[in-house]
Protein backbone atom coordinates (compact mmCIF):
# COMPACT_ATOMS: atom_id res chain seq x y z
CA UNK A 1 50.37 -0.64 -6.38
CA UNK A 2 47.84 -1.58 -3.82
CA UNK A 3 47.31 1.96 -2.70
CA UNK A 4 46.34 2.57 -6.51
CA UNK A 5 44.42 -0.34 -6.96
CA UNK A 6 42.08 0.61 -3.75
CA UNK A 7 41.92 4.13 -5.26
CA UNK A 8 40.43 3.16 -8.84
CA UNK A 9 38.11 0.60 -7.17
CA UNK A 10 37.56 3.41 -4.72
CA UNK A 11 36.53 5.75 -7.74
CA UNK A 12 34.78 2.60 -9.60
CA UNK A 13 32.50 2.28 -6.69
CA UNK A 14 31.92 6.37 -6.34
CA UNK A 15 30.84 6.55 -10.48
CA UNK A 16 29.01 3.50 -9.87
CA UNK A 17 27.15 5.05 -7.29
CA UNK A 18 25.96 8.39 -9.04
CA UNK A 19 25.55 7.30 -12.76
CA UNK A 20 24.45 9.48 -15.55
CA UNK A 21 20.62 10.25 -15.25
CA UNK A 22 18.69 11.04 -19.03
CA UNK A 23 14.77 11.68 -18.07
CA UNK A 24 13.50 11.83 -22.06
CA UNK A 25 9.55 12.80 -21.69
CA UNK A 26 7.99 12.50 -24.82
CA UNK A 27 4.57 14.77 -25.22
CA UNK A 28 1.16 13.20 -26.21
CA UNK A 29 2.68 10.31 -26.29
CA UNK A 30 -0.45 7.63 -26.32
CA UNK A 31 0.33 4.11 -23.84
CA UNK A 32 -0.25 2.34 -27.04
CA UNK A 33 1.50 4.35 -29.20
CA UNK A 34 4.56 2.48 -27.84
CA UNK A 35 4.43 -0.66 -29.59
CA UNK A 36 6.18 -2.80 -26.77
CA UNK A 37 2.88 -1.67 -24.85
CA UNK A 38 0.70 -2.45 -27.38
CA UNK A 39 1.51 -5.04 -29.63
CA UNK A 40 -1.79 -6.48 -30.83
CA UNK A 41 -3.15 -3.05 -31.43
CA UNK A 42 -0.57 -0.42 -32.36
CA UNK A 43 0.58 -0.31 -36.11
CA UNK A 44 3.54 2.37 -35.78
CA UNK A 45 6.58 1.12 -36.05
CA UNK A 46 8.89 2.07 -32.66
CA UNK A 47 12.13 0.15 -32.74
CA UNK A 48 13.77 2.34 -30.73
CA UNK A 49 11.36 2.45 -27.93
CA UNK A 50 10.91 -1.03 -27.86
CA UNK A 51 15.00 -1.66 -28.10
CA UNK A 52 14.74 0.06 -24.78
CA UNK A 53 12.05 -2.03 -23.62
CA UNK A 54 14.10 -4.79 -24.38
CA UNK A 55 17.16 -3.52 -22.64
CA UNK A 56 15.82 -2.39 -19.26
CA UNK A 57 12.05 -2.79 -17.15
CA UNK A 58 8.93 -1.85 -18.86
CA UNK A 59 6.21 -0.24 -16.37
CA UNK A 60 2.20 -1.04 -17.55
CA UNK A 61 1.12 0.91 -14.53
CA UNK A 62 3.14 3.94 -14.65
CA UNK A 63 1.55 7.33 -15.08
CA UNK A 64 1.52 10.96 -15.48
CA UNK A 65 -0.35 13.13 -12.66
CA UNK A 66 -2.48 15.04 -15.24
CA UNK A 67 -3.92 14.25 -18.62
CA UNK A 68 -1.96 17.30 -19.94
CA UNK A 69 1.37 19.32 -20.44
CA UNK A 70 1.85 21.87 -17.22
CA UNK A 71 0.64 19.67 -14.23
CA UNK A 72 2.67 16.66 -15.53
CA UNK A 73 6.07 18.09 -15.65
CA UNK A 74 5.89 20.14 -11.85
CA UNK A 75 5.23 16.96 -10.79
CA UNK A 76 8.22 14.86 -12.58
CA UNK A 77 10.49 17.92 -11.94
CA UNK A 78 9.23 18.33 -8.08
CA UNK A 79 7.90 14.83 -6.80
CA UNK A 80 5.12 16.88 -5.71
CA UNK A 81 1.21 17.08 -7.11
CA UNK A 82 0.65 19.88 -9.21
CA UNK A 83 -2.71 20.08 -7.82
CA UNK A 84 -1.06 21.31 -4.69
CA UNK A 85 -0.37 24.31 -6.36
CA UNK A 86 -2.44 27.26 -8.06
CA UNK A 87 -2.26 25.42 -11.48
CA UNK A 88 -5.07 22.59 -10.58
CA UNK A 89 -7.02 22.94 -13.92
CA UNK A 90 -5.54 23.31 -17.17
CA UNK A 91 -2.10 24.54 -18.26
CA UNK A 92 0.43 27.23 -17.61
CA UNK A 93 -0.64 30.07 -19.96
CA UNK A 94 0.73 32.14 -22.53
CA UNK A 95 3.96 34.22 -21.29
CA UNK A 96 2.64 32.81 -18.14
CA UNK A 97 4.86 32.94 -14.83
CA UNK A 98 6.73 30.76 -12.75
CA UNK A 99 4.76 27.40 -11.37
CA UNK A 100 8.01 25.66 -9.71
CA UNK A 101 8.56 28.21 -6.17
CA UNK A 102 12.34 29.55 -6.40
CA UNK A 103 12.90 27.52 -3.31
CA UNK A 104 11.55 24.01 -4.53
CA UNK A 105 13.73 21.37 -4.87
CA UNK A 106 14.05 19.95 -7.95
CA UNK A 107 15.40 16.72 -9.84
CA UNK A 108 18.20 19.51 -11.09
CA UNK A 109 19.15 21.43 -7.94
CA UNK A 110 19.41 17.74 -6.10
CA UNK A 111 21.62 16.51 -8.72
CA UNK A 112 23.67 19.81 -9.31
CA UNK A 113 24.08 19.26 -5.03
CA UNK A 114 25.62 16.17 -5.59
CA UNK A 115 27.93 17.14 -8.44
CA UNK A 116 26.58 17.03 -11.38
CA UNK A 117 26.30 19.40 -14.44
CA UNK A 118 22.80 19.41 -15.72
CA UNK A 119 20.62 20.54 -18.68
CA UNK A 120 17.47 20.91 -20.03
CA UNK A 121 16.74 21.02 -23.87
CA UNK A 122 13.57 20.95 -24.53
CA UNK A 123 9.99 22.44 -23.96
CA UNK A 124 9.97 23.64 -20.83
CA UNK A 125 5.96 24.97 -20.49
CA UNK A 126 6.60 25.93 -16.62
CA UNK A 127 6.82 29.53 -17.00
CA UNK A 128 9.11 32.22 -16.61
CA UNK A 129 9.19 35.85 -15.61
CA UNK A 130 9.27 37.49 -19.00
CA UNK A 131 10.27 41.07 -19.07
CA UNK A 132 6.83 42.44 -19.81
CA UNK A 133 5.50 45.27 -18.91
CA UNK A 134 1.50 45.98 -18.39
CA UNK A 135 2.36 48.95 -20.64
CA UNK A 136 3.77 46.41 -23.48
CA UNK A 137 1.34 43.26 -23.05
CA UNK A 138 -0.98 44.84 -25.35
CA UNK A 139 1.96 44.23 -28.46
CA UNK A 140 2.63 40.42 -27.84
CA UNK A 141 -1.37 39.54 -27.80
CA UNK A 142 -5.13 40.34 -29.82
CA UNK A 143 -3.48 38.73 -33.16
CA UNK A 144 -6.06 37.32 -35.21
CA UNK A 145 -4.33 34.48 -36.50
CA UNK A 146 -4.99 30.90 -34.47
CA UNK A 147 -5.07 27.15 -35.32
CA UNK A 148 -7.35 26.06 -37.93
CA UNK A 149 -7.20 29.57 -39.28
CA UNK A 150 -5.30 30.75 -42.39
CA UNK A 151 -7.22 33.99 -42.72
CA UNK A 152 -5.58 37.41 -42.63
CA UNK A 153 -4.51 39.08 -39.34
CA UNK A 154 -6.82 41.36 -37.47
CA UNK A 155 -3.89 43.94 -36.32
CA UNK A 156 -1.26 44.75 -38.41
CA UNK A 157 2.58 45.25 -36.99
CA UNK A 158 3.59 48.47 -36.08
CA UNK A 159 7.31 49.81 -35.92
CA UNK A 160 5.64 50.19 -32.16
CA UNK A 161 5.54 46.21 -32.08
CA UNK A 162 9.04 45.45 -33.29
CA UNK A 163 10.75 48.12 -30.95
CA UNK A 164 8.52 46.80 -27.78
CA UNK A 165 9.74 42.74 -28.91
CA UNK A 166 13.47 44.05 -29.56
CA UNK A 167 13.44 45.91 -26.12
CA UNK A 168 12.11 42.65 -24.14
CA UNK A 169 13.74 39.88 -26.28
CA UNK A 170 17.17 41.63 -26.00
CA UNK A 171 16.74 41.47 -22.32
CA UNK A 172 17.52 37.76 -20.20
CA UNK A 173 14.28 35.56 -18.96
CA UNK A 174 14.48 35.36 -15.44
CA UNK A 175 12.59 32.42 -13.67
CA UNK A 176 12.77 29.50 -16.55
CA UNK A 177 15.01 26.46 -16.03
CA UNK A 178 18.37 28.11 -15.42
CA UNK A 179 16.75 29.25 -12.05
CA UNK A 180 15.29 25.89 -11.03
CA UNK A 181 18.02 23.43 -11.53
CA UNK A 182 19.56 23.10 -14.98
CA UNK A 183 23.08 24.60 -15.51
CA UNK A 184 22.19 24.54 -19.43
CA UNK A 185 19.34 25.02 -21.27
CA UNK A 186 18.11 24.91 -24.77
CA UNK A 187 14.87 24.93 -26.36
CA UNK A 188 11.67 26.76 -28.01
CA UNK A 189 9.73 26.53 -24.58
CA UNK A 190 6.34 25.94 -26.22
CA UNK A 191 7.10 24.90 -29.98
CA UNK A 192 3.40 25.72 -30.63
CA UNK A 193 3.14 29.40 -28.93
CA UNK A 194 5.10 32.36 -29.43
CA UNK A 195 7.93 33.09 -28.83
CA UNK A 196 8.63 31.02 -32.55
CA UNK A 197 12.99 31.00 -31.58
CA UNK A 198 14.95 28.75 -29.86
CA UNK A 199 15.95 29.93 -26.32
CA UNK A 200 19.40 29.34 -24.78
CA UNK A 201 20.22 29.53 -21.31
CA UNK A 202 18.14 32.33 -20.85
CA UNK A 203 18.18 34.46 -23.77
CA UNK A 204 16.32 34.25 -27.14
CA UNK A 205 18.75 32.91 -30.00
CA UNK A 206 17.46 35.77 -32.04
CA UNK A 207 14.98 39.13 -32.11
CA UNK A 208 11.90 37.71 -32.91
CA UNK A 209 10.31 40.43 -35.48
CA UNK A 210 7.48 39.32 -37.85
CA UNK A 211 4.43 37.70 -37.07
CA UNK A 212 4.28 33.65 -37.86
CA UNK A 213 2.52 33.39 -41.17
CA UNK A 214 -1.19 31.92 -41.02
CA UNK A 215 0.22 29.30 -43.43
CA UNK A 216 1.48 27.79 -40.54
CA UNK A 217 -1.43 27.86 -38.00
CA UNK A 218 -3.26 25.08 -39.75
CA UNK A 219 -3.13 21.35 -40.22
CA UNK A 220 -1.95 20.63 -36.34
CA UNK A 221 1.01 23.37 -36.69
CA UNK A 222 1.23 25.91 -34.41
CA UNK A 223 -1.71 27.44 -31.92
CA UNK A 224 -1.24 30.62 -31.86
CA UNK A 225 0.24 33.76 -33.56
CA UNK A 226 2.85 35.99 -32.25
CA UNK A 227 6.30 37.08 -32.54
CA UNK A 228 8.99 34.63 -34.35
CA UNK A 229 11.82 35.13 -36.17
CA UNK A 230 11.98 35.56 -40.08
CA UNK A 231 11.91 32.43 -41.74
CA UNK A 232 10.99 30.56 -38.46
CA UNK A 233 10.73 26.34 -39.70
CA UNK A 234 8.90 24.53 -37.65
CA UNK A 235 10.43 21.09 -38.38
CA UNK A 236 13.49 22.24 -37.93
CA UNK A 237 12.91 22.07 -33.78
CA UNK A 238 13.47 18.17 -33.29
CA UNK A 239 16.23 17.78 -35.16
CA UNK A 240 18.05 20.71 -33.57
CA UNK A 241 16.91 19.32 -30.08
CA UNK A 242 18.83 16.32 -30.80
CA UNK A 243 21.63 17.67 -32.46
CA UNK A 244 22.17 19.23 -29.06
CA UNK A 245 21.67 16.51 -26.63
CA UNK A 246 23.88 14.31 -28.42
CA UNK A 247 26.47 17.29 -27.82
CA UNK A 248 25.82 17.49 -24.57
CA UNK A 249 26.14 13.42 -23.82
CA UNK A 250 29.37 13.60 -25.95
CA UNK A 251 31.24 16.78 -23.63
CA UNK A 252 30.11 15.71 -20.83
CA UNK A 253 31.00 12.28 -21.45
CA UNK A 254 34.72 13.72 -22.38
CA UNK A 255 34.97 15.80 -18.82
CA UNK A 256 34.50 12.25 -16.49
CA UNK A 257 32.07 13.78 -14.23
CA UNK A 258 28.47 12.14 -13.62
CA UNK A 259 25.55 14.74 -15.80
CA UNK A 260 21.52 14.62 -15.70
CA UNK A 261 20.07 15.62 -18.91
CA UNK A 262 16.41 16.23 -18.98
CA UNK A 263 15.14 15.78 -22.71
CA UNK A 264 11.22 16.96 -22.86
CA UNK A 265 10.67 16.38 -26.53
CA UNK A 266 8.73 18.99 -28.18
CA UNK A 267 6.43 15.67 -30.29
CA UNK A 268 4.76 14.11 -31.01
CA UNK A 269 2.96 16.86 -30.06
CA UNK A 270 1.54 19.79 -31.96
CA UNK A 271 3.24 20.95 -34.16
CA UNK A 272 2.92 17.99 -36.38
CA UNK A 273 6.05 19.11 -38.44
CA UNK A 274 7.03 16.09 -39.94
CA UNK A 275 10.25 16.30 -41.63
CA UNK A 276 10.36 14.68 -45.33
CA UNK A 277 11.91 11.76 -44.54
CA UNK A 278 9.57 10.98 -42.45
CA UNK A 279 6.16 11.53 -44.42
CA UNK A 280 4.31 8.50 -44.90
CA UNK A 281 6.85 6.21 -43.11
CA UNK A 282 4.05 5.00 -41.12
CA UNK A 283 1.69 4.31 -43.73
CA UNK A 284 -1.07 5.52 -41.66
CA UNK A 285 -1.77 8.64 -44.05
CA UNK A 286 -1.82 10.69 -40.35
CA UNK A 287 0.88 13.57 -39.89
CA UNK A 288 1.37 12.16 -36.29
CA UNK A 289 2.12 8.61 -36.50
CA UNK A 290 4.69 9.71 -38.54
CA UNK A 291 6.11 11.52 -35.74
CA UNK A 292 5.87 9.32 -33.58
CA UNK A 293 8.23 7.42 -35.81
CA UNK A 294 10.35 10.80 -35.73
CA UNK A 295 10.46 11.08 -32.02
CA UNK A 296 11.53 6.97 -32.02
CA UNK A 297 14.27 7.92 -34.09
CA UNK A 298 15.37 10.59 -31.59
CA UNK A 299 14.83 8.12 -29.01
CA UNK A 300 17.29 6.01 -30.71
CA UNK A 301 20.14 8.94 -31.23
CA UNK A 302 20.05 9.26 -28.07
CA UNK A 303 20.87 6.28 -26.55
CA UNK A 304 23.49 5.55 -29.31
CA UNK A 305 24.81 9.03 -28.47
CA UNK A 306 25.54 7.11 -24.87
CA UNK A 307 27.07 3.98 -26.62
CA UNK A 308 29.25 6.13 -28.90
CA UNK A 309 30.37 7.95 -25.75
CA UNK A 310 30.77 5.47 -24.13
CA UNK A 311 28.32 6.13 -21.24
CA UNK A 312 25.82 3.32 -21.63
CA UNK A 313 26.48 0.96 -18.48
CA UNK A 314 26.96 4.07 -16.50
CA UNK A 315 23.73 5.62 -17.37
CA UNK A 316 20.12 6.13 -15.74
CA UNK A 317 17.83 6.13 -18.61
CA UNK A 318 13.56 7.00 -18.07
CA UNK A 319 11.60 7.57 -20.79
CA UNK A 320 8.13 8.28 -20.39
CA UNK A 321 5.34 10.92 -21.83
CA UNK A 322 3.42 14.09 -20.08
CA UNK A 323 0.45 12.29 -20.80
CA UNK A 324 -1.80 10.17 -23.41
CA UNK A 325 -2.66 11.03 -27.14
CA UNK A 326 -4.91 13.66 -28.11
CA UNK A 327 -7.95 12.92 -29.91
CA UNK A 328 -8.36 15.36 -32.24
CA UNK A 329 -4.94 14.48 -34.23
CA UNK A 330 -7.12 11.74 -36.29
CA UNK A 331 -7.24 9.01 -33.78
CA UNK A 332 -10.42 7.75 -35.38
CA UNK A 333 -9.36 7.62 -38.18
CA UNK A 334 -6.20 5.80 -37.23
CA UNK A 335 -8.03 3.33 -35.20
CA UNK A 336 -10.32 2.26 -37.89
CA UNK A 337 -6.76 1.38 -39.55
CA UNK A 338 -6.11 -0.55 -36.65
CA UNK A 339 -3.99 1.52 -34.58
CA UNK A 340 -5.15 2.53 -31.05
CA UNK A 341 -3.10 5.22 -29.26
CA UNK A 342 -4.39 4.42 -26.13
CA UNK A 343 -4.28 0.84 -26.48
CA UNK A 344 -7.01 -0.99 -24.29
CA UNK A 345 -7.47 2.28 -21.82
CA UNK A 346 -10.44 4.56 -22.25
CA UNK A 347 -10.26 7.90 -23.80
CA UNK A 348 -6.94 10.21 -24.23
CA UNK A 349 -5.28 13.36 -23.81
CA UNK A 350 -7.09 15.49 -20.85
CA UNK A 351 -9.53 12.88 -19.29
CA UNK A 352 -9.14 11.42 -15.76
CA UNK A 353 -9.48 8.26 -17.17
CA UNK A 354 -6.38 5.84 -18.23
CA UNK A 355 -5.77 7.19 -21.72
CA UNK A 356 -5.25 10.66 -20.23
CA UNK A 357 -2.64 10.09 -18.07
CA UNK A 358 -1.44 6.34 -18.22
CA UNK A 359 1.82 6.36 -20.50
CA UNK A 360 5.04 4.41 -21.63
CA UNK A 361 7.28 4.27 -18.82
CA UNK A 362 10.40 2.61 -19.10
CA UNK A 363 13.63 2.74 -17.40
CA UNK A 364 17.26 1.04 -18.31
CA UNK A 365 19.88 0.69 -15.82
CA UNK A 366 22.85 -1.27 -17.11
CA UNK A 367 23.95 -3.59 -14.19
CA UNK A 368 21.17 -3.11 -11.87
CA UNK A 369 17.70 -3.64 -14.06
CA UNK A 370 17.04 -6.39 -15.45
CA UNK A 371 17.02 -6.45 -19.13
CA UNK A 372 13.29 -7.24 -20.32
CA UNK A 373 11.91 -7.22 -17.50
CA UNK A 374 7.77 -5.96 -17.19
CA UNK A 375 6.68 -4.29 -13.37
CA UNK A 376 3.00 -4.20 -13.13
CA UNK A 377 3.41 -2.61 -9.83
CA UNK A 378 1.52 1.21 -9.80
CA UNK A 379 3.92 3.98 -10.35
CA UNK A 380 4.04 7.84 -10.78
CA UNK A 381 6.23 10.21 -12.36
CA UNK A 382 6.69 11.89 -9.22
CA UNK A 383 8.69 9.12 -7.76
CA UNK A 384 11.90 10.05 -10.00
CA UNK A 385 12.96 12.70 -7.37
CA UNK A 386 12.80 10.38 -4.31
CA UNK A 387 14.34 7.39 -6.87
CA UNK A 388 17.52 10.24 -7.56
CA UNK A 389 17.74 10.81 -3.80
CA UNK A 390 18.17 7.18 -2.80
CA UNK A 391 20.44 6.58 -6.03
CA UNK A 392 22.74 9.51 -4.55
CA UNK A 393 22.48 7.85 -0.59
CA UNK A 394 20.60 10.99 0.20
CA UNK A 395 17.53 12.09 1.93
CA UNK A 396 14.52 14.63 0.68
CA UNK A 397 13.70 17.40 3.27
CA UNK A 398 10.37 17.23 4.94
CA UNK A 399 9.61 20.16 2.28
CA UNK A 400 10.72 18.34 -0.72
CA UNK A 401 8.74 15.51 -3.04
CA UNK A 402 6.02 15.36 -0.60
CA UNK A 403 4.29 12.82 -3.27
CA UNK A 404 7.35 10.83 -4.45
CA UNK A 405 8.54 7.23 -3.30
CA UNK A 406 11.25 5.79 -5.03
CA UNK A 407 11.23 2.78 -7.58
CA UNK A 408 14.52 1.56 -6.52
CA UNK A 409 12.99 -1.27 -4.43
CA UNK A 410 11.18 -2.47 -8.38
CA UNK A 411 14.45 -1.36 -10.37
CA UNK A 412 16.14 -4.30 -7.81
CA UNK A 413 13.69 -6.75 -9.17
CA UNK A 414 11.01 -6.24 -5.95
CA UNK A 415 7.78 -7.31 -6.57
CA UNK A 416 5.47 -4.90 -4.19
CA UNK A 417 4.03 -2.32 -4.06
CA UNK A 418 5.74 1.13 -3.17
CA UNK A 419 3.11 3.38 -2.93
CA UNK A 420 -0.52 2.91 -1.58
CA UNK A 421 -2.33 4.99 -3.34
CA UNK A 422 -1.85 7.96 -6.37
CA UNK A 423 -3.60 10.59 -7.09
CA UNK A 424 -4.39 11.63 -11.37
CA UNK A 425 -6.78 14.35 -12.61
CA UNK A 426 -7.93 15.51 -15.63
CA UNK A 427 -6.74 18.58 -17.43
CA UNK A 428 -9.84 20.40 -16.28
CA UNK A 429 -9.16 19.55 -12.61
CA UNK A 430 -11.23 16.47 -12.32
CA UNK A 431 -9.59 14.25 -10.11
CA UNK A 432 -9.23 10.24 -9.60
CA UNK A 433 -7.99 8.35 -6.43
CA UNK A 434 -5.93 4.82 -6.91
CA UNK A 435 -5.82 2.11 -4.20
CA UNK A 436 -4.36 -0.93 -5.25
CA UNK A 437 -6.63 -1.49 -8.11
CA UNK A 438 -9.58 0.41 -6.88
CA UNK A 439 -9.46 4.03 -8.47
CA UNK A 440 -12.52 6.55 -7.50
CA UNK A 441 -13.27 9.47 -9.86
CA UNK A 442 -14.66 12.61 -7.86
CA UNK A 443 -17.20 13.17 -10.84
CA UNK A 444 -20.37 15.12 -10.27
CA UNK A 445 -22.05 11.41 -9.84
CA UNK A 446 -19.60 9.22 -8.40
CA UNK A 447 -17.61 6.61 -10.11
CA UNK A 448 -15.42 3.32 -9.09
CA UNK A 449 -13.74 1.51 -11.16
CA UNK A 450 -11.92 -2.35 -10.17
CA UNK A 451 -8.96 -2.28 -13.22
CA UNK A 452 -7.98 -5.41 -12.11
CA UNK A 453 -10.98 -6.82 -13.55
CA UNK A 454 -12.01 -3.95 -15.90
CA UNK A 455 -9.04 -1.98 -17.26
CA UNK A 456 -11.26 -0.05 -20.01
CA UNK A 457 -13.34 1.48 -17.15
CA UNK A 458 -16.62 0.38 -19.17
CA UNK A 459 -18.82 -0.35 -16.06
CA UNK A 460 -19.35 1.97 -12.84
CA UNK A 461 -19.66 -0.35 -9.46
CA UNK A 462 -19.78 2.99 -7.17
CA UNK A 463 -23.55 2.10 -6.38
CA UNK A 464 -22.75 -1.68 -5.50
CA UNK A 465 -19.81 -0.17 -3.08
CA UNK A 466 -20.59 2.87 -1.29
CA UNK A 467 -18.88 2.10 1.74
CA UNK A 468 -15.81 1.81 -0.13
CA UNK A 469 -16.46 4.92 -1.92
CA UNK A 470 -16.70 6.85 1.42
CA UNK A 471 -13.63 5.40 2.54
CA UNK A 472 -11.98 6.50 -0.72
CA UNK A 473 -13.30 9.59 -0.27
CA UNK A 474 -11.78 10.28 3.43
CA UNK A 475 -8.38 8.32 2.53
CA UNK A 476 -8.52 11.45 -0.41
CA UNK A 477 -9.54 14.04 1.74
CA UNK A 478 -6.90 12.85 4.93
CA UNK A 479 -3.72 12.89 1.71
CA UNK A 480 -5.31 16.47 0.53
CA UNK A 481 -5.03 18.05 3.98
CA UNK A 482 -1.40 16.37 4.72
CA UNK A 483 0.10 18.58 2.28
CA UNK A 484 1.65 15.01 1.28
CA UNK A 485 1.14 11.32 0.42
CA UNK A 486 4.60 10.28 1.87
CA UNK A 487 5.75 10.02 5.71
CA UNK A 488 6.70 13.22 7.29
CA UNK A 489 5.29 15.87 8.94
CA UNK A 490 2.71 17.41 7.62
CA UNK A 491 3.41 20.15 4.87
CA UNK A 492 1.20 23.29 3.38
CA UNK A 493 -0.33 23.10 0.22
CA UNK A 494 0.31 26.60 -1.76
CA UNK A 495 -3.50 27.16 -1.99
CA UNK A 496 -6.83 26.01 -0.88
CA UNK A 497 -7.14 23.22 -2.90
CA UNK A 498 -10.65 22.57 -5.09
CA UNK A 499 -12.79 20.22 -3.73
CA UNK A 500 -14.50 17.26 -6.51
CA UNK A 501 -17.20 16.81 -6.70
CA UNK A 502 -18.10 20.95 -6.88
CA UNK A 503 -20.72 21.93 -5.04
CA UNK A 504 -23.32 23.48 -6.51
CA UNK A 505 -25.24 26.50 -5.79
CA UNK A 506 -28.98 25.80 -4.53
CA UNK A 507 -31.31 26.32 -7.21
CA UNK A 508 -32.99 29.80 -6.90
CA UNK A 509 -36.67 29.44 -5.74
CA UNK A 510 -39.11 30.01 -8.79
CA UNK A 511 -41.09 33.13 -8.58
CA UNK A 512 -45.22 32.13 -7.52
């Protein structure tokens, strides 16, 4: 009996040890767009999120490392700043390849090295090596059709188009998320762009053959036209993405071993395909605070998918957003009805300023955070890998999360800081440098911002402190040429990375 009784506290402590991990990453999500963020300002209702909130530590200084898609997610995935890579302006492109290295460590590969069975359902927006040839580019691009058009096509579809899509979407899709950690996935990749299927594991569910109808490329629906699958619905991708993660919580639950799901929702992001019963819930007249309320309510089946499983006080939960709202889904007009997605931050989606890349952050921990608890401390996104590692009692290689310091000091209760300084850009490259509450922007005339004393960044003090400036400036400079912002040896960055401010080329001598 005692032999048995050390074994099951034996296991206990093992479980308790390596708990469930669910990263949800919500996309555009604004900082105020979370009503536990923003409570004086935000008029969308978000039970769910705030239930969460209430049931584990709410970050106000937690961010994103860009003010868009791409960047943000290398960095959660790798602990590592996309900027050290070749994407440091904008986003991975259309049928673009591979950003994560086949040899980068990931939040998957150190969890599947521990044990655990992993998946991604989602949009995944890294890349992958499609099975295109140069010869057969030319039949997956130069459609007429984009967003905020409706017109007719400029190129008409060939029998020569459906037999080049049928010979590459019958084939797998090397490099995507099966190849960089994730034992599962599921998901449309871009919901906006084409391919317009779902994708599992690493095969299209489907033959994409027609072109998405132009009906759908306007009103915030999807960018671009391409290849998609008869009848493609557009609001039909949420729903199915939770369908599946609550399968995945509930058999993985049933086999007793410890699983990581990674849940990058596809909203409230373009598309703005709000499902009927959510149309006008948020009585904003705007197609995308109504899905915000959507995404809560996915929120919300899946952390009663954990309950139900009975999972909850064994489970890891972050949910967060790739970065802040973007302006051009009616945030005027939402904010003249009183609603502010970026609550008292300046600007949103793709600026180096706080709406771009400063987000909901939240994690819940049965047993180890404390319920309602608020850390103002600064924290990134890349610090989930290094907060895994020390979960699992491991160590990072000198070659892995080179930017990532883990939270678990905060998660404890800790009140300090765990990193000295963070590094966010804009989507365009742009980038800003944090100390404390000092943050220098690298713009073409410098800025410096105290957001201690002026969170809405509404007054430049670079000219009253230019010797802090310069220091900012080498402190930058010194992390750049590291190859990392954590101890270790020094590391290589993939690329030359862009100096900010850009230099300029002298102005050409007028002719006399």
């Amino acid at each position: 009996m005692k032999r048995l009784l050390l074994f099951l506290t034996l296991s206990s402590s093992l479980f308790a040890a390596q708990p469930n991990i669910v990263i949800i990453l919500a996309d555009d999500l604004g900082y105020g767009d979370m009503h536990a963020n923003n409570p004086e300002r935000s008029k969308i209702p978000t039970p769910n999120m705030d239930r969460l909130a209430a049931e584990g530590m709410r970050f106000t200084d937690g961010h994103s490392s860009s003010g868009c898609c791409s960047p943000s997610r290398y960095t959660l995935l790798t602990g590592r700043y996309h900027w050290r890579t070749t994407l440091q302006a904008g986003i991975v492109g259309e049928w673009g390849k591979p950003l994560i290295a086949p040899d980068r460590l990931t939040i998957g590969k150190l969890t599947q090295q521990h044990g655990y069975h992993t998946a991604c359902i989602g949009k995944w927006h890294l890349g992958s090596d499609w099975p295109i040839t140069p010869e057969q580019k030319k039949h997956f691009s130069g459609f007429g059709g984009k967003a905020g058009g409706g017109g007719e096509v400029s190129t008409a579809i060939t029998d020569a188009h459906r037999e080049t899509w049928k010979a590459v979407f019958s084939q797998r899709i090397p490099g995507g998320p099966k190849e960089r950690g994730f034992n599962e996935y599921f998901g449309t990749d871009v919901p906006n762009w084409p391919p317009y299927c779902f994708i599992d594991g690493d095969r299209t569910v489907g033959i994409p053959s027609e072109l998405l109808p132009t009906s759908k490329l306007v009103k915030n629906q999807a960018s671009k036209q391409g290849p998609a699958l008869p009848g493609w619905q557009l609001e039909g991708i949420l729903p199915a993405l939770a369908d599946r993660a609550e399968k995945f919580i509930k058999v993985q639950s049933e086999a007793k071993k410890p699983f990581l799901l990674y849940l990058p929702l596809t909203s409230p992001h373009t598309p703005l395909a709000v499902n009927p019963e959510w149309k006008g819930k948020s009585g904003l007249n705007n197609d995308f605070a109504d899905l915000v309320m959507e995404t809560d309510h996915v929120l919300g089946r899946v952390l009663d998918a954990l309950k139900a499983s009975g999972v909850e006080n064994e489970t890891f939960v972050l949910f967060t957003s790739d970065n802040g709202c973007a302006s051009y889904i009616g945030v005027k007009e939402m904010e003249k009805q009183g609603h502010y997605p970026s609550g008292p931050l300046r600007d949103y989606k793709t600026s180096v300023y706080e709406g771009g890349h400063r987000v909901p952050f939240v994690v819940k921990w049965p047993g180890v955070v404390k319920a309602g608890s608020v850390c103002k401390q600064l924290v990134l996104q890349a610090d989930t890998l290094a907060t895994l590692a020390e979960i699992l009692g491991t160590t990072l290689p000198e070659t892995a999360g080179e930017d990532s310091f883990s939270l678990m000091p905060l998660l404890k209760g800790e009140d300090r800081p765990i990193r000295t300084n963070a590094v966010n850009t804009a989507c365009g490259g742009t980038p800003s440098y944090r100390e404390s509450a000092w943050k220098y922007v690298a713009a073409a005339k410098p800025e410096l911002y105290n957001l201690d004393e002026d969170l809405a960044e509404s007054m430049n003090v670079a000219p009253l402190h230019p010797d802090r400036v310069k220091a900012m400036q080498a402190a930058f400079e010194k992390l750049i040429r590291a190859g990392r912002s954590t101890p270790g040896a020094p590391q290589k960055n993939d690329i030359k990375v862009v100096r900010y401010p850009k230099a300029t080329a002298p102005a050409k001598a007028k002719k006399k």
